[in-house]
N, C-alpha and C. Protein backbone atom coordinates (compact mmCIF):
# COMPACT_ATOMS: atom_id res chain seq x y z
N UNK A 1 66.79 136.19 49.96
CA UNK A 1 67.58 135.73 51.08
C UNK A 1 68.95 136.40 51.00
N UNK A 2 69.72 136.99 52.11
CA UNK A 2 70.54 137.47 52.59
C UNK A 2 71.42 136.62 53.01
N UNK A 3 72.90 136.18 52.71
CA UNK A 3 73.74 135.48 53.10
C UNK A 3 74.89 136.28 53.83
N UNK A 4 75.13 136.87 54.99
CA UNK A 4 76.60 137.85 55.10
C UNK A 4 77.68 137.30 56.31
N UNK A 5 78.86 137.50 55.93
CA UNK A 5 80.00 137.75 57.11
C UNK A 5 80.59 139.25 57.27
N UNK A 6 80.31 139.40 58.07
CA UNK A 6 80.46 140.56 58.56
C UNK A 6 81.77 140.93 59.81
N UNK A 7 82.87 140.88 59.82
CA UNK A 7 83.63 141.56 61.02
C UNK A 7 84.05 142.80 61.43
N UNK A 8 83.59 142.58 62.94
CA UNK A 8 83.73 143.80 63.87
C UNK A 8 85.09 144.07 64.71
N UNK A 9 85.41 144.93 64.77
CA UNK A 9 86.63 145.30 65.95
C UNK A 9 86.40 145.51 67.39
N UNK A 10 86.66 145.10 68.37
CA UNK A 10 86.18 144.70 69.11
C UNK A 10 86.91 146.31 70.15
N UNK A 11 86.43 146.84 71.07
CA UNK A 11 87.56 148.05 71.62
C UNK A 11 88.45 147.46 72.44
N UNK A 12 89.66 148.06 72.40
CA UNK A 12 90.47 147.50 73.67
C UNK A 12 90.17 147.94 74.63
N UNK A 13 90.21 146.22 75.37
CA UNK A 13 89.92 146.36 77.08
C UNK A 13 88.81 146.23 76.84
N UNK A 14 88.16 145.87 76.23
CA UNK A 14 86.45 145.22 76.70
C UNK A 14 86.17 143.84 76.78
N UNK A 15 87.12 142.76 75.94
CA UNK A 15 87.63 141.38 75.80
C UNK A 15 86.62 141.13 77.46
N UNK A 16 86.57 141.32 78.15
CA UNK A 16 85.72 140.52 79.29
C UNK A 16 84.28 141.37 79.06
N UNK A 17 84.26 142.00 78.74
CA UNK A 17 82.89 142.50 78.32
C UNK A 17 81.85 141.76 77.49
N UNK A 18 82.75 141.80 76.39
CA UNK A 18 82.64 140.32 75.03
C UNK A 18 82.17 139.20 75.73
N UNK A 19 82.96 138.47 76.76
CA UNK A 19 82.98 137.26 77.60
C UNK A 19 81.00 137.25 78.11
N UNK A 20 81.10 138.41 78.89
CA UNK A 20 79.44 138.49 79.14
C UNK A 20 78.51 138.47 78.66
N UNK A 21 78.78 139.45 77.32
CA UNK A 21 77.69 139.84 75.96
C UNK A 21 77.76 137.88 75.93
N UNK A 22 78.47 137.75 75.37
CA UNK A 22 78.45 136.20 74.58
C UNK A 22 77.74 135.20 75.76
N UNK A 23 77.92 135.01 76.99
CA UNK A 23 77.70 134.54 77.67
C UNK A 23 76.24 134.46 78.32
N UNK A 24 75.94 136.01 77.87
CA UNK A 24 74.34 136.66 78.28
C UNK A 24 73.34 135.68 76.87
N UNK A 25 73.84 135.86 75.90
CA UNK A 25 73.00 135.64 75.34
C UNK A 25 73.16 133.88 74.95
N UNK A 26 73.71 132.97 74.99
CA UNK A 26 74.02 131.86 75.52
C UNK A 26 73.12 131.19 76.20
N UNK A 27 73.40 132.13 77.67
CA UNK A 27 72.12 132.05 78.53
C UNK A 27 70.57 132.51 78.34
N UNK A 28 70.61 133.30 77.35
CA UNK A 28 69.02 133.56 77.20
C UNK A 28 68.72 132.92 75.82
N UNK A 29 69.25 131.92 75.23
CA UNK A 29 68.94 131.38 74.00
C UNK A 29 67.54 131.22 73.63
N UNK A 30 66.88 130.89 74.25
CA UNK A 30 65.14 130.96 73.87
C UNK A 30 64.33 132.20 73.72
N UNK A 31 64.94 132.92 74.35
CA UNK A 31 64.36 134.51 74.24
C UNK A 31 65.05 135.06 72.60
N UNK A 32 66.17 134.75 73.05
CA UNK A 32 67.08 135.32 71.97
C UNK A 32 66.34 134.91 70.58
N UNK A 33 66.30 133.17 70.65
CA UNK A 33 65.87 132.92 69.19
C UNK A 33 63.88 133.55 69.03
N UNK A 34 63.65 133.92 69.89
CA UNK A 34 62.01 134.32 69.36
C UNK A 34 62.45 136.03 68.53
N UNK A 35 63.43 136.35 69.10
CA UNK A 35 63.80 138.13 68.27
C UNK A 35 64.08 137.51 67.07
N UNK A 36 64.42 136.36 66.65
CA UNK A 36 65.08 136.14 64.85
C UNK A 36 64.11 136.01 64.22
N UNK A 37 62.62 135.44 65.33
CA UNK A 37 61.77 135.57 64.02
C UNK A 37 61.44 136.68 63.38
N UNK A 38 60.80 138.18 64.45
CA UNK A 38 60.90 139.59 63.68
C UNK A 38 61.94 139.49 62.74
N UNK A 39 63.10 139.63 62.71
CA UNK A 39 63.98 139.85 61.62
C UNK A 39 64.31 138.91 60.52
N UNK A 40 63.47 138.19 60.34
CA UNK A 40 63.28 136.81 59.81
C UNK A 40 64.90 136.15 59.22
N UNK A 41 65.63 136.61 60.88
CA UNK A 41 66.55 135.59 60.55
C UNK A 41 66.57 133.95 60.88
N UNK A 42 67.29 133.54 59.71
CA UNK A 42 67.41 131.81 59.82
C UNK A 42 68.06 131.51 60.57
N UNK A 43 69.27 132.11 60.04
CA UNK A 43 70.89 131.45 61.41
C UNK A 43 71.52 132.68 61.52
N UNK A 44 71.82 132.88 62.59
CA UNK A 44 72.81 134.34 62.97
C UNK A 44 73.78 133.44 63.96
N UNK A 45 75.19 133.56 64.05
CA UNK A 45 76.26 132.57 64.68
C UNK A 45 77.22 133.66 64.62
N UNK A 46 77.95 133.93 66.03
CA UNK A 46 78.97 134.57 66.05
C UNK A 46 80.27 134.29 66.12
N UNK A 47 81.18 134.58 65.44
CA UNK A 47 82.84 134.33 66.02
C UNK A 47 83.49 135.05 66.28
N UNK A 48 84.57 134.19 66.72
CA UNK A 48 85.12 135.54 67.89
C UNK A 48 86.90 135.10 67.31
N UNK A 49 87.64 136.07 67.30
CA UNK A 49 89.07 136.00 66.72
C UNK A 49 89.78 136.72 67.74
N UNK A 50 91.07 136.36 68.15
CA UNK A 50 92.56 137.59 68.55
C UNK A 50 93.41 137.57 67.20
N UNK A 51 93.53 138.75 66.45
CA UNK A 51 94.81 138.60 65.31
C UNK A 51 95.57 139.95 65.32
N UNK A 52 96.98 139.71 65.46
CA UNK A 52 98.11 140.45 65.45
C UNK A 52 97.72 141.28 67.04
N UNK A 53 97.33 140.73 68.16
CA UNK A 53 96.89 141.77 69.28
C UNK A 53 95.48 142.73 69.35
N UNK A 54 94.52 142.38 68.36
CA UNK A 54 93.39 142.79 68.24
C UNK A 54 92.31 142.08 68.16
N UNK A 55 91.32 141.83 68.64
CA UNK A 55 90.17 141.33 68.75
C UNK A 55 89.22 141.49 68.02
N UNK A 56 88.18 140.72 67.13
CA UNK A 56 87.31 141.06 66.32
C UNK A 56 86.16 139.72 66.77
N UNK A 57 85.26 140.33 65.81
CA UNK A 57 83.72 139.46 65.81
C UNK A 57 83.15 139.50 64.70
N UNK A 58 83.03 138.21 64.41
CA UNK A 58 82.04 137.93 63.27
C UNK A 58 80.64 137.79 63.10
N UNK A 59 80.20 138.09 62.32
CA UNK A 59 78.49 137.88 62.12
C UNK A 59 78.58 137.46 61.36
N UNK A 60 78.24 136.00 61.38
CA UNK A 60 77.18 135.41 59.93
C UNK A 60 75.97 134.86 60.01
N UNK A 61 74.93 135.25 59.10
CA UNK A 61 73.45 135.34 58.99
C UNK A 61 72.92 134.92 57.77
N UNK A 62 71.73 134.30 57.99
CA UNK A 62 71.21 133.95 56.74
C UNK A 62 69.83 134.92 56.94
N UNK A 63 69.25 135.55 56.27
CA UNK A 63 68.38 136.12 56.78
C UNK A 63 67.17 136.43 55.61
N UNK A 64 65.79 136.64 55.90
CA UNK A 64 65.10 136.74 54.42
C UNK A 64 65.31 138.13 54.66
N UNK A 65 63.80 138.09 53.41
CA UNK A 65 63.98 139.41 52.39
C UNK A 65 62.51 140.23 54.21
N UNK A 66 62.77 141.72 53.86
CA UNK A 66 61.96 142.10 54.95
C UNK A 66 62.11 142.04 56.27
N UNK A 67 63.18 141.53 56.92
CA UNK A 67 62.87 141.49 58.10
C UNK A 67 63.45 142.56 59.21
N UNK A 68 63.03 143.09 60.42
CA UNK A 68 63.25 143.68 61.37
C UNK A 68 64.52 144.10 61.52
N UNK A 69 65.17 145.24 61.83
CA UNK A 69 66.28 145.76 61.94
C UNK A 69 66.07 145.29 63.31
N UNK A 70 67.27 145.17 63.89
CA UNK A 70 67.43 144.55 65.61
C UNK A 70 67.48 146.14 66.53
N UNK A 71 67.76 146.81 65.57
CA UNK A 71 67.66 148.53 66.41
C UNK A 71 66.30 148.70 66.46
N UNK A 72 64.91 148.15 66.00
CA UNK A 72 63.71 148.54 65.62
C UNK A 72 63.13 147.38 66.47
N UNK A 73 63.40 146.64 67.21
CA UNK A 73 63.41 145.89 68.25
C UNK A 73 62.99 146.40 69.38
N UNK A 74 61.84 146.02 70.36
CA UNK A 74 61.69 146.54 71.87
C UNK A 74 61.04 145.63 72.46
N UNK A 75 62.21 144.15 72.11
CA UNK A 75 62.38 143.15 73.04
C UNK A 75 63.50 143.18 74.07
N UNK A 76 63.45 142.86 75.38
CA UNK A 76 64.30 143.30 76.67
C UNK A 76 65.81 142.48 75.88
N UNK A 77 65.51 141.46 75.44
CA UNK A 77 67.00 140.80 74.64
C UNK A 77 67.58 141.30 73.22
N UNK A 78 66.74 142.28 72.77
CA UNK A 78 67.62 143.07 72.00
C UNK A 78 68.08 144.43 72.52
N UNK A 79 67.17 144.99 73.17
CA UNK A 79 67.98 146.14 74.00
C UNK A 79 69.09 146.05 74.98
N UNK A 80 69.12 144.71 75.45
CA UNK A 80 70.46 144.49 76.48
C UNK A 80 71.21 144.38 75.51
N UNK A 81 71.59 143.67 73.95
CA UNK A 81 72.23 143.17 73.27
C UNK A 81 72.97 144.36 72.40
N UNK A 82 72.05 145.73 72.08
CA UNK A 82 72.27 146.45 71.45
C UNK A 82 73.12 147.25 72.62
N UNK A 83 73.19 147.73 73.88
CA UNK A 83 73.95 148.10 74.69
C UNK A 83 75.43 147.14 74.81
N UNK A 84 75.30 145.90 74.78
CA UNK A 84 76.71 145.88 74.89
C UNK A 84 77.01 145.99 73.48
N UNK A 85 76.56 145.89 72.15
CA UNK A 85 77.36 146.75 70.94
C UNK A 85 78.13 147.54 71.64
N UNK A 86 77.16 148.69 71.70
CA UNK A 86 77.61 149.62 72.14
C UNK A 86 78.55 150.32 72.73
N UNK A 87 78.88 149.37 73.98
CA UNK A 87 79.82 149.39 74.75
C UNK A 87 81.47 148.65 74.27
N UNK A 88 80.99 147.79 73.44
CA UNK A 88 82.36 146.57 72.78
C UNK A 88 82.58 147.01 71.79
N UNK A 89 81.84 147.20 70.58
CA UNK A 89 82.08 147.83 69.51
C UNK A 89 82.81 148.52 69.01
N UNK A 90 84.10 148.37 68.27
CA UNK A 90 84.82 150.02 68.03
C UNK A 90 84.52 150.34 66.28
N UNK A 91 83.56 151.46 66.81
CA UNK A 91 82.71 152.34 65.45
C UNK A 91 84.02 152.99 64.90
N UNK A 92 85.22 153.02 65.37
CA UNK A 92 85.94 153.98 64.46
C UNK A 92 86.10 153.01 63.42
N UNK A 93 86.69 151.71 63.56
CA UNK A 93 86.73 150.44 62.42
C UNK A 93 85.72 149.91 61.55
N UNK A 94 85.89 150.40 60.63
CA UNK A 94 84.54 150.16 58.90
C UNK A 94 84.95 148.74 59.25
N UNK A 95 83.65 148.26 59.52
CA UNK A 95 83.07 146.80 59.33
C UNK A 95 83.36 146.31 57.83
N UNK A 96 83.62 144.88 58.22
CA UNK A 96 84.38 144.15 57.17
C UNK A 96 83.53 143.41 56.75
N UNK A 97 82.77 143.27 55.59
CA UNK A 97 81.49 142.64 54.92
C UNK A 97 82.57 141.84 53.81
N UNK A 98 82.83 140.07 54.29
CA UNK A 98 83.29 139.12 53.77
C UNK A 98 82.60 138.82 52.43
N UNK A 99 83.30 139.03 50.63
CA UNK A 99 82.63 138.61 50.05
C UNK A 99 82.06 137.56 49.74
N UNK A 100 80.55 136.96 49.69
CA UNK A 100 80.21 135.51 49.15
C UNK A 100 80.55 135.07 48.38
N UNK A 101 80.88 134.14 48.02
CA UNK A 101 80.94 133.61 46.83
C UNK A 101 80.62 132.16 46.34
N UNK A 102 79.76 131.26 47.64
CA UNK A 102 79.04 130.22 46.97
C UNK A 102 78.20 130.03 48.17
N UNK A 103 77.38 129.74 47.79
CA UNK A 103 76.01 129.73 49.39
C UNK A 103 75.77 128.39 48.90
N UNK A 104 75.92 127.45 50.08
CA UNK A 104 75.14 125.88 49.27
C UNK A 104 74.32 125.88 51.04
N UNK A 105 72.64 125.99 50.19
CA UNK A 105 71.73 125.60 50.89
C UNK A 105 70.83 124.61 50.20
N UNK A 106 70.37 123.13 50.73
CA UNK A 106 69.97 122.44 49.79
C UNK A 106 68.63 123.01 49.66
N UNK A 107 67.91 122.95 48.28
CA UNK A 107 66.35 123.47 47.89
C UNK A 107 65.68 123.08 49.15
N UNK A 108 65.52 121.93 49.56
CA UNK A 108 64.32 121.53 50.15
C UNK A 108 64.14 122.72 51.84
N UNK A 109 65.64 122.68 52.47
CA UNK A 109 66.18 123.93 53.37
C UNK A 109 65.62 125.57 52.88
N UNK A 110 65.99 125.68 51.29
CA UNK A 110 65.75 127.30 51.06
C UNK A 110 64.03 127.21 51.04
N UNK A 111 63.59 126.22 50.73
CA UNK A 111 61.86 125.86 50.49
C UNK A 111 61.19 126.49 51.58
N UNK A 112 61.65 126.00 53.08
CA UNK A 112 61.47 125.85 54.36
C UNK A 112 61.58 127.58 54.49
N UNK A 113 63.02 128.06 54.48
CA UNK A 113 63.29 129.34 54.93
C UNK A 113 62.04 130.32 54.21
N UNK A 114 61.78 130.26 53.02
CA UNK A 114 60.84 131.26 52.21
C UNK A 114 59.73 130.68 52.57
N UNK A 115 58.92 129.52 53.34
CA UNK A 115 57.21 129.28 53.24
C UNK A 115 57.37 129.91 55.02
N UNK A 116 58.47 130.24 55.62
CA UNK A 116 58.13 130.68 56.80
C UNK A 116 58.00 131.87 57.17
């Protein structure tokens, strides 16, 4: 099992772009959660920050061992999802991979995540 926080930089001037991405998938929550099973993610939850005049996004995921890259995806809700990356994303900014340092999932929860 995979535990990560991950933050992204968001480009300037896309902040209403963000608004949609987030909003799109909100609205397609049932579609959305059938793509976590390929990637056998548990919980994927995003946040969203303004600090010092810049915008960022968080990913945190619990995810098993094996599962689906979301680029290796050719469900209509990961290809809309991977386009607004695309579009919001600023690739010049090295993603910020938050170190772990205590995961409390109770056994009977991690039991569940690995018999599925």
């Amino acid at each position: 099992m995979t535990v990560e926080l991950t933050r992204f930089r968001v480009k300037e001037g896309k902040s209403e772009r963000v608004d949609e991405w987030l909003k799109f998938l909100n609205d397609n929550m049932k579609d959305v959660l059938v793509t976590l099973e390929g990637e056998k993610m548990y919980v994927e939850t995003i946040f969203r920050e303004h600090l010092n005049g810049e915008e960022f996004l968080y990913w945190y995921s619990v995810q098993g061992k094996d599962g689906q890259e979301v680029d290796q995806s050719e469900h209509w809700i990961d290809q809309r999802h991977l386009e607004f990356w695309d579009e919001c994303i600023d690739e010049t900014f090295k993603p910020k991979d938050l170190k772990t340092e205590v995961v409390m999932i109770p056994q009977r929860v991690r039991d569940s995540m690995n018999s599925g």
